[in-house]
C-alpha atoms as a PDB file:
ATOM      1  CA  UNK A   1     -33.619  42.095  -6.417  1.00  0.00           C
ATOM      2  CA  UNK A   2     -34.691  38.314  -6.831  1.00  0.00           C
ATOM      3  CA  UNK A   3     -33.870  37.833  -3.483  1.00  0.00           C
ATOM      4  CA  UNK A   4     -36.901  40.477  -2.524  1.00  0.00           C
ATOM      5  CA  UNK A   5     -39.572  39.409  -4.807  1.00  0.00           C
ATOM      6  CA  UNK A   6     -38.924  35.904  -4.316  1.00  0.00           C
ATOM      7  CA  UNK A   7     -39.285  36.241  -0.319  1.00  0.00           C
ATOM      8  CA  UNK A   8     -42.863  37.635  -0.778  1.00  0.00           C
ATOM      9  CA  UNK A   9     -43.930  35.530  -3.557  1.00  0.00           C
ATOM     10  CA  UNK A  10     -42.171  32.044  -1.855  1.00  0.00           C
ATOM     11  CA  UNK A  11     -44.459  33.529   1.367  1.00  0.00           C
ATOM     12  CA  UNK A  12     -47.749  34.162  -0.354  1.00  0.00           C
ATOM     13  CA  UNK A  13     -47.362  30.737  -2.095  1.00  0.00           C
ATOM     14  CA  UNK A  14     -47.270  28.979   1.064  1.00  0.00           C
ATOM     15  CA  UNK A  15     -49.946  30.866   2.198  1.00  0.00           C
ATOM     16  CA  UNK A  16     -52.304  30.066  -0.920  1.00  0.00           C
ATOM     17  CA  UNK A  17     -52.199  33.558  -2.692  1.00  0.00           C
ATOM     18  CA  UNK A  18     -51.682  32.014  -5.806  1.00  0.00           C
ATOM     19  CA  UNK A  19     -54.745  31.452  -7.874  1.00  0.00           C
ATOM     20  CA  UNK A  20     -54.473  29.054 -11.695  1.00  0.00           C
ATOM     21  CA  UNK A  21     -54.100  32.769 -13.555  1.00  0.00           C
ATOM     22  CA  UNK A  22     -51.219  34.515 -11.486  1.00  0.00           C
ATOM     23  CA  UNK A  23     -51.027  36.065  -8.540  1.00  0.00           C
ATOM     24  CA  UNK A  24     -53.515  37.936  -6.288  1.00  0.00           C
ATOM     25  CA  UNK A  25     -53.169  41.464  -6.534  1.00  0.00           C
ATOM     26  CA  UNK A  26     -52.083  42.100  -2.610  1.00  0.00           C
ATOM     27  CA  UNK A  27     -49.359  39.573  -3.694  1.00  0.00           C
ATOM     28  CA  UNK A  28     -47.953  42.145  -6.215  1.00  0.00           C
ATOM     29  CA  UNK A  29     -48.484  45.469  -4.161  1.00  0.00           C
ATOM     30  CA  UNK A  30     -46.411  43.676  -1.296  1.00  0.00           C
ATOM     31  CA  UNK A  31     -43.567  42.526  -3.653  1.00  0.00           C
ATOM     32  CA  UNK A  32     -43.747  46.203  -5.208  1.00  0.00           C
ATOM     33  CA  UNK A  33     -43.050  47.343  -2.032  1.00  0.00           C
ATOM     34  CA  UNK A  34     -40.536  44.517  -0.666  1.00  0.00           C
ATOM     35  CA  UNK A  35     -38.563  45.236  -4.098  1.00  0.00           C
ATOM     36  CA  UNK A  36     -38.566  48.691  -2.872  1.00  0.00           C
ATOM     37  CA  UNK A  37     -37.369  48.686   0.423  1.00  0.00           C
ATOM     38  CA  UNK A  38     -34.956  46.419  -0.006  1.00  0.00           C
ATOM     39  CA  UNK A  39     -33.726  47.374  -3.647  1.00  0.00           C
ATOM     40  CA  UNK A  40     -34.567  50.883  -3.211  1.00  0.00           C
ATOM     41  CA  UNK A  41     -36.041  50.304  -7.114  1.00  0.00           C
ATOM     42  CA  UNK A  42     -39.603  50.981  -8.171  1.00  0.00           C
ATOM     43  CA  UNK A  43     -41.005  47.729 -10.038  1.00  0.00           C
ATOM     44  CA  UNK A  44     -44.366  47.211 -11.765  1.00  0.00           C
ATOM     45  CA  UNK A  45     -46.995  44.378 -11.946  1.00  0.00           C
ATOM     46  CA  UNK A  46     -45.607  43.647 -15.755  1.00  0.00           C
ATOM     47  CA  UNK A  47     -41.702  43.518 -14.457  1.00  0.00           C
ATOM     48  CA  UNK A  48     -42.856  40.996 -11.711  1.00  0.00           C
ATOM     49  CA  UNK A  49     -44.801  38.988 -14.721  1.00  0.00           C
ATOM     50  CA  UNK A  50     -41.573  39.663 -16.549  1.00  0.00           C
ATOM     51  CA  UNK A  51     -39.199  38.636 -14.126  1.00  0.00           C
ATOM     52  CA  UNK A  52     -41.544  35.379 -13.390  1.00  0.00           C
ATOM     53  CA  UNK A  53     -41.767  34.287 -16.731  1.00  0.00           C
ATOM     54  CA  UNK A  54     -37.501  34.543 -17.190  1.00  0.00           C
ATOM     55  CA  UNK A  55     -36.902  32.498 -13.738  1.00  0.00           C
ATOM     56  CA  UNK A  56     -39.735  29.952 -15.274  1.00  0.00           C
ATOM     57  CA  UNK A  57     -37.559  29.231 -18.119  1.00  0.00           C
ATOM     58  CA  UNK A  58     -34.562  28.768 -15.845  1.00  0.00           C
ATOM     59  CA  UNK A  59     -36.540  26.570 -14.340  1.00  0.00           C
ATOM     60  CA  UNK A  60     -37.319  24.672 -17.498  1.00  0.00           C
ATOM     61  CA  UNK A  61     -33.803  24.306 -18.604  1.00  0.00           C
ATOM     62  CA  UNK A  62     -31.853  23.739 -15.321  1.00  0.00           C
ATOM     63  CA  UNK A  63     -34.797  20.858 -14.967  1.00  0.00           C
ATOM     64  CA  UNK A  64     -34.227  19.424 -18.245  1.00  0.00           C
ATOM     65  CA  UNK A  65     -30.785  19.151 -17.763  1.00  0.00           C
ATOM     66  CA  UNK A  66     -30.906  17.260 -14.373  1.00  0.00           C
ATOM     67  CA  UNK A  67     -32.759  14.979 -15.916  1.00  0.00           C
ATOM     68  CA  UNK A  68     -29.825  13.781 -18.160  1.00  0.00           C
ATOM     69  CA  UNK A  69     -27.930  10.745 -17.504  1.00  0.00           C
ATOM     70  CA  UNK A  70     -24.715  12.220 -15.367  1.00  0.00           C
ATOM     71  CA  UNK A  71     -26.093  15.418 -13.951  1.00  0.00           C
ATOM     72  CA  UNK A  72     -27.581  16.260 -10.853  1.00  0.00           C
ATOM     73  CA  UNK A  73     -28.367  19.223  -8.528  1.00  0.00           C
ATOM     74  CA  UNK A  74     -25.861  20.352  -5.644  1.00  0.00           C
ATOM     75  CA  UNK A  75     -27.948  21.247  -2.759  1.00  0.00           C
ATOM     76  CA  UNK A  76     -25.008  22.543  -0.750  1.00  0.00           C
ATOM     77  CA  UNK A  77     -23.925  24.759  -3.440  1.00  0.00           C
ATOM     78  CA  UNK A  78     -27.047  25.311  -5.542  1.00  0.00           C
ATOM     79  CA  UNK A  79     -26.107  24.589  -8.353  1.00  0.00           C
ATOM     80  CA  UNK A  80     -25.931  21.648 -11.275  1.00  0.00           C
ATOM     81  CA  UNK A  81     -23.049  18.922 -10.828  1.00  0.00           C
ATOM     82  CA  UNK A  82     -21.727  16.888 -13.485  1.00  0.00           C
ATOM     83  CA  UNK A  83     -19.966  13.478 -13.303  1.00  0.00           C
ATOM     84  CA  UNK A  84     -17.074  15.129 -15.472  1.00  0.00           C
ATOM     85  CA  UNK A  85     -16.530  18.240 -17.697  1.00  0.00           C
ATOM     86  CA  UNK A  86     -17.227  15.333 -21.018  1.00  0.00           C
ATOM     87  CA  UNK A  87     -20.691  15.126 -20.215  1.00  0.00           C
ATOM     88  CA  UNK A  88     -21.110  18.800 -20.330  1.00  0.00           C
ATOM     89  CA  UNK A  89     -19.345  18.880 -23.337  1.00  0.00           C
ATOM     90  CA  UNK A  90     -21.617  16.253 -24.895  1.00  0.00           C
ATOM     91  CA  UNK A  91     -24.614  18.103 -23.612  1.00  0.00           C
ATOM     92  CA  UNK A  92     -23.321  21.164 -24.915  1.00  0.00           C
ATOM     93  CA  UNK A  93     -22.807  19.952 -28.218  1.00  0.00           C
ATOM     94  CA  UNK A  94     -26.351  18.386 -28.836  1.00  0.00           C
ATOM     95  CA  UNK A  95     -28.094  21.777 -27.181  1.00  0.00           C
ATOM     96  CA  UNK A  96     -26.427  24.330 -29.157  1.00  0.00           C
ATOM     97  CA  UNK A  97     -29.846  26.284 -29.984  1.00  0.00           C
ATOM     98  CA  UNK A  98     -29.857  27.180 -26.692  1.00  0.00           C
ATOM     99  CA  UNK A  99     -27.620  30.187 -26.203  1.00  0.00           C
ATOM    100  CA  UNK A 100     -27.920  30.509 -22.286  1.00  0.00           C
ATOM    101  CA  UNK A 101     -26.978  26.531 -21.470  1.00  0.00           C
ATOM    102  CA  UNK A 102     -22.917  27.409 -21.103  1.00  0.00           C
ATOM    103  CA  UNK A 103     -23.732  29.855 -18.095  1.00  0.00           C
ATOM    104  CA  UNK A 104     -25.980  27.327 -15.698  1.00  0.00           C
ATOM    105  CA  UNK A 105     -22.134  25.134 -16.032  1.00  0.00           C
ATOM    106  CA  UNK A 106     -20.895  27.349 -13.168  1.00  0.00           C
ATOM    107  CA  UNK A 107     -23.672  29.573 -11.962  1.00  0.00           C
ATOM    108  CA  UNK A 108     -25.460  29.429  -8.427  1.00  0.00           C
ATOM    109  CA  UNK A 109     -29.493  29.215  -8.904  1.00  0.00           C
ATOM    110  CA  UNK A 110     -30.763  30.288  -5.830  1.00  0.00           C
ATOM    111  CA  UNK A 111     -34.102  29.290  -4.457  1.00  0.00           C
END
């Protein structure tokens, strides 16, 4: 399903649909409808807010990781690389409020 709304919303971006306070409301009725053709599920305006504001904080996180000393971002694979499993470790250790952090280890981000 990410896939689907974030093919309409990558497009609209590009084409300047995107005003400071969200998204234009064509932008939504042709994700809706995206979502729903190639989901077959029935989405609202508040699940694509929803769903924005969850991939933002990936965004945060996966961002504030890279920018620690011995990670980077595989472009082939899309996802983080490490120099070795001790810096995760390390990083893991000093993060530990954050619940989600062991799962971007081995997960593919996509787009």
């Amino acid at each position: 399903m990410d896939d689907a709304l974030l093919d309409v919303l990558v497009e609209h971006h590009n084409k300047g649909d995107h005003a400071q306070n969200g998204w234009k409301p064509h932008v939504y009725t042709h994700a809706m409808r995206n979502v729903k053709v190639k989901c077959n599920k029935d989405i609202t305006e508040d699940n694509i807010s929803g769903r924005m504001r969850t991939l933002d904080h990936h965004y945060e996180v996966v961002s504030k990781i890279i920018s620690q000393s011995g990670f980077g971002w595989d472009w082939t694979n899309n996802r983080l690389s490490m120099d070795s499993d001790d810096v995760w470790a390390k990083y893991v250790e000093a993060n530990k409020a954050c619940k989600e952090i062991k799962s971007y280890k081995t997960n593919i981000i996509k787009n």
